[in-house]
C-alpha atoms as a PDB file:
ATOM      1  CA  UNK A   1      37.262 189.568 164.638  1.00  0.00           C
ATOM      2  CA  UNK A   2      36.130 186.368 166.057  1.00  0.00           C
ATOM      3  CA  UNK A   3      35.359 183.480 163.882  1.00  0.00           C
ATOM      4  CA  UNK A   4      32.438 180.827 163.734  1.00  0.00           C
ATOM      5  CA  UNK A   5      33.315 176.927 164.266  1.00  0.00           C
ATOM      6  CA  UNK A   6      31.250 174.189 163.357  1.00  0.00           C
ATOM      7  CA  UNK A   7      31.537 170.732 165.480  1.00  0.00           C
ATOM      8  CA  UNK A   8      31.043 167.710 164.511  1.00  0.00           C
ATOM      9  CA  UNK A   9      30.200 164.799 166.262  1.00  0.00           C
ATOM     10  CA  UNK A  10      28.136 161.510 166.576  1.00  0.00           C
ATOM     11  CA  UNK A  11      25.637 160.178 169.247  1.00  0.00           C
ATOM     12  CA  UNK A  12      24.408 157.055 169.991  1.00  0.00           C
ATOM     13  CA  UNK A  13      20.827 158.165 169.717  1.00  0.00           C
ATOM     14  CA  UNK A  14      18.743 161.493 169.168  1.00  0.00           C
ATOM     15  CA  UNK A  15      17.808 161.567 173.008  1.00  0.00           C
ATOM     16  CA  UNK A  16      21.337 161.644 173.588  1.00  0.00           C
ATOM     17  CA  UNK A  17      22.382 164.337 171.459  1.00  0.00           C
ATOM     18  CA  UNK A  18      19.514 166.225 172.103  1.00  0.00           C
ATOM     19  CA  UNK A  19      19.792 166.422 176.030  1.00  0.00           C
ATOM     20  CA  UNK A  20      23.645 167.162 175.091  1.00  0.00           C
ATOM     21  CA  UNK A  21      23.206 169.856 173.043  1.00  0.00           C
ATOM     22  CA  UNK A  22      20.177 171.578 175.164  1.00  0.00           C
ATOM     23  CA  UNK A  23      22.550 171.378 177.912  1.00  0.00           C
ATOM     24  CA  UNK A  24      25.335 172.910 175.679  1.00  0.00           C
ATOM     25  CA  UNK A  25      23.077 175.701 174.501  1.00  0.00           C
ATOM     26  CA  UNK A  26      21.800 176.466 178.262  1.00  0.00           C
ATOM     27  CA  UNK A  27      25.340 176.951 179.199  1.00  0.00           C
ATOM     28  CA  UNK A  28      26.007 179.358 176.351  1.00  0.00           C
ATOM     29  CA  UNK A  29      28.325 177.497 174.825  1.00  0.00           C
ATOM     30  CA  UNK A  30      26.472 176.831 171.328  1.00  0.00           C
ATOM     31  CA  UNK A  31      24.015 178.809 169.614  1.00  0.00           C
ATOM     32  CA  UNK A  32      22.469 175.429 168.118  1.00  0.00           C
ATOM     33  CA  UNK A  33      22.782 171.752 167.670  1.00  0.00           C
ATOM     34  CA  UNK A  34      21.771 170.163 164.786  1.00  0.00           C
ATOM     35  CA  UNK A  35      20.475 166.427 165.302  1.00  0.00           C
ATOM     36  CA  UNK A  36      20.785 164.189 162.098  1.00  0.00           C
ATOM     37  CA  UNK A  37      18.938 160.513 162.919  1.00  0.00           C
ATOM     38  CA  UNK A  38      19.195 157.401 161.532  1.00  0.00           C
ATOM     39  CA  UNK A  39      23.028 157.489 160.478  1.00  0.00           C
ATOM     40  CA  UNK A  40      24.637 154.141 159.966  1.00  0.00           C
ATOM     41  CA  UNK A  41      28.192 153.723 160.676  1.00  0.00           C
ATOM     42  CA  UNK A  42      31.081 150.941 159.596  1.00  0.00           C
ATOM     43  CA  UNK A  43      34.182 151.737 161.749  1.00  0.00           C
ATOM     44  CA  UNK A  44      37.316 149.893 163.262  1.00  0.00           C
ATOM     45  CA  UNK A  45      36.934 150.206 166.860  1.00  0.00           C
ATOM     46  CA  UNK A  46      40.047 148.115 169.253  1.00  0.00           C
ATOM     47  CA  UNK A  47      40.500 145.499 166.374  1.00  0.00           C
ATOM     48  CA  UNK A  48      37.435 144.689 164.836  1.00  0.00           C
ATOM     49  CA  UNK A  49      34.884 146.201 162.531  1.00  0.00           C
ATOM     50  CA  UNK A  50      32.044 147.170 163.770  1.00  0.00           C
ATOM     51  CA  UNK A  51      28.159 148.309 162.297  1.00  0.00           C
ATOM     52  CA  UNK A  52      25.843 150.518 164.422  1.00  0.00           C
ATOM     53  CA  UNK A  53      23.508 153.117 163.893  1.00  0.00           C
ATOM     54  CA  UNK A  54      23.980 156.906 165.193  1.00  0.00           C
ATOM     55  CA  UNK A  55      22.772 160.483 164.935  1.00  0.00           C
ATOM     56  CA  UNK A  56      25.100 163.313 163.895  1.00  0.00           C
ATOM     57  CA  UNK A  57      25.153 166.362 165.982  1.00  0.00           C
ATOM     58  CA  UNK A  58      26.715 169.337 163.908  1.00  0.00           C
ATOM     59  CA  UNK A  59      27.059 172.581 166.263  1.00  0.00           C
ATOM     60  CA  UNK A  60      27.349 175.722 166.244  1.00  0.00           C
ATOM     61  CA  UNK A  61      29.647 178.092 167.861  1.00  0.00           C
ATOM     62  CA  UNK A  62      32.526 180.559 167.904  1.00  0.00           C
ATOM     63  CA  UNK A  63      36.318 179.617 167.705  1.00  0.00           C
ATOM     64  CA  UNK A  64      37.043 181.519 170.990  1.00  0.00           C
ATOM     65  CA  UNK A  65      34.881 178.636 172.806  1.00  0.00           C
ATOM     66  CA  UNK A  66      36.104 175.734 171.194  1.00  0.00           C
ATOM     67  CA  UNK A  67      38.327 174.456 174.175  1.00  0.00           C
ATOM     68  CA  UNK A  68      35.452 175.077 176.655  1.00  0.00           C
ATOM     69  CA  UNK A  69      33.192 173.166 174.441  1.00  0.00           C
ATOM     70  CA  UNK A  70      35.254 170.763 173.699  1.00  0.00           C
ATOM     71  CA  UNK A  71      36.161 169.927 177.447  1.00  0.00           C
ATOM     72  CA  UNK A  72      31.973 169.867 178.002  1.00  0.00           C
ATOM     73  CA  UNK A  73      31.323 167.635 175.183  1.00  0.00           C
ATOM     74  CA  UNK A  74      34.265 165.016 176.768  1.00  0.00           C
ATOM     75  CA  UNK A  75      32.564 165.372 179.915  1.00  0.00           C
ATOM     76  CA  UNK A  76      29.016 164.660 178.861  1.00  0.00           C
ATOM     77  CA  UNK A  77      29.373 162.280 175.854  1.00  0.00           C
ATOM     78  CA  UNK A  78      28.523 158.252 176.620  1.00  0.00           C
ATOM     79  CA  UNK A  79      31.314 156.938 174.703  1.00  0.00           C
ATOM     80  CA  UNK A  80      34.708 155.850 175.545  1.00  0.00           C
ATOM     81  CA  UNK A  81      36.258 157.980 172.348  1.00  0.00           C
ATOM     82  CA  UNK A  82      33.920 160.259 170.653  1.00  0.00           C
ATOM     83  CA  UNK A  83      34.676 161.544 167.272  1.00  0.00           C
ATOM     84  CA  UNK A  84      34.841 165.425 167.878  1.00  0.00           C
ATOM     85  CA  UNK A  85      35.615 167.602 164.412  1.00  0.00           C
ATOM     86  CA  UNK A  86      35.777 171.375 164.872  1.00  0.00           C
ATOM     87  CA  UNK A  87      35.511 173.143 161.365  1.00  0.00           C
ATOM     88  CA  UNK A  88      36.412 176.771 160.416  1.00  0.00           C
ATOM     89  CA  UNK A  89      34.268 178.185 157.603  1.00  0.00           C
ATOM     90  CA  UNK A  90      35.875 180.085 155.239  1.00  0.00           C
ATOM     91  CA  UNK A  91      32.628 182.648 155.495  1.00  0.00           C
ATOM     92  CA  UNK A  92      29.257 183.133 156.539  1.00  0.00           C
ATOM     93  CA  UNK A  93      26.452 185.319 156.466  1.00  0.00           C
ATOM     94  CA  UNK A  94      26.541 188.367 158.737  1.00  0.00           C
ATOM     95  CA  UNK A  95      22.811 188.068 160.329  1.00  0.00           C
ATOM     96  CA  UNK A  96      24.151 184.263 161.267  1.00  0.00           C
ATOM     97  CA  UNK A  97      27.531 185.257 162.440  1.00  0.00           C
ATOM     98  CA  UNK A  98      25.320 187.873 164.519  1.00  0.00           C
ATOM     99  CA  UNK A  99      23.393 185.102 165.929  1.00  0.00           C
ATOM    100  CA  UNK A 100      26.128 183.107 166.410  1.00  0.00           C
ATOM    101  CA  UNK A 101      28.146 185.439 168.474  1.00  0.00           C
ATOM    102  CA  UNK A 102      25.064 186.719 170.435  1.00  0.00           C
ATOM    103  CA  UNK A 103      24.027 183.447 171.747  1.00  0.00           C
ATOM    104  CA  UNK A 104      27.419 181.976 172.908  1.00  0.00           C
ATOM    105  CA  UNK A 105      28.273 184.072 176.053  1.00  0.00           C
ATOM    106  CA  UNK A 106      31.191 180.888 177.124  1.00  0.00           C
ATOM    107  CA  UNK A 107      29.435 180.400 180.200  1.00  0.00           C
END
């Protein structure tokens, strides 16, 4: 049985992540992006530490897809090195696994 997988990753902006994830969900690769705004950051970034502000983007799709989505999200994201986290739940409903695996056709 295939499993769900959660990504994580950050934008620079809600625009961002929102045209990225539309995109993502047009091409059947997510069922859903969630866009969390107004997240502030302190990193180390080539040396230095750094302060900026970005929105989270938590998606939602099956493990079977993660390399394709993962390639996409490379392709489309603005920065140099985004932060990409793909999560396996332990469990999940089965009207949102449903939903899950009925939305993501891979494109």
């Amino acid at each position: 049985m295939e499993r769900p997988l959660l990504v994580y990753t950050t934008f620079p902006d809600v625009d961002t992540a929102l045209g990225i994830g539309e995109s993502l969900v047009r091409d059947g690769l997510i069922a859903c992006i969630n866009v969390l705004p107004g997240m502030r950051s302190v990193y180390a970034w080539k040396g230095t530490v750094e302060r900026g502000e970005e929105a989270v983007g938590i998606l939602k799709t099956r493990k079977g897809l993660q390399e394709k989505v993962h390639a996409a999200l490379k392709d489309r994201h603005p920065y140099e090195t985004p932060v990409i986290l793909f999560i396996e739940p332990s469990s999940a409903d089965q009207a949102t696994l449903e939903w899950i695996f009925g939305e993501t056709s891979g494109g």
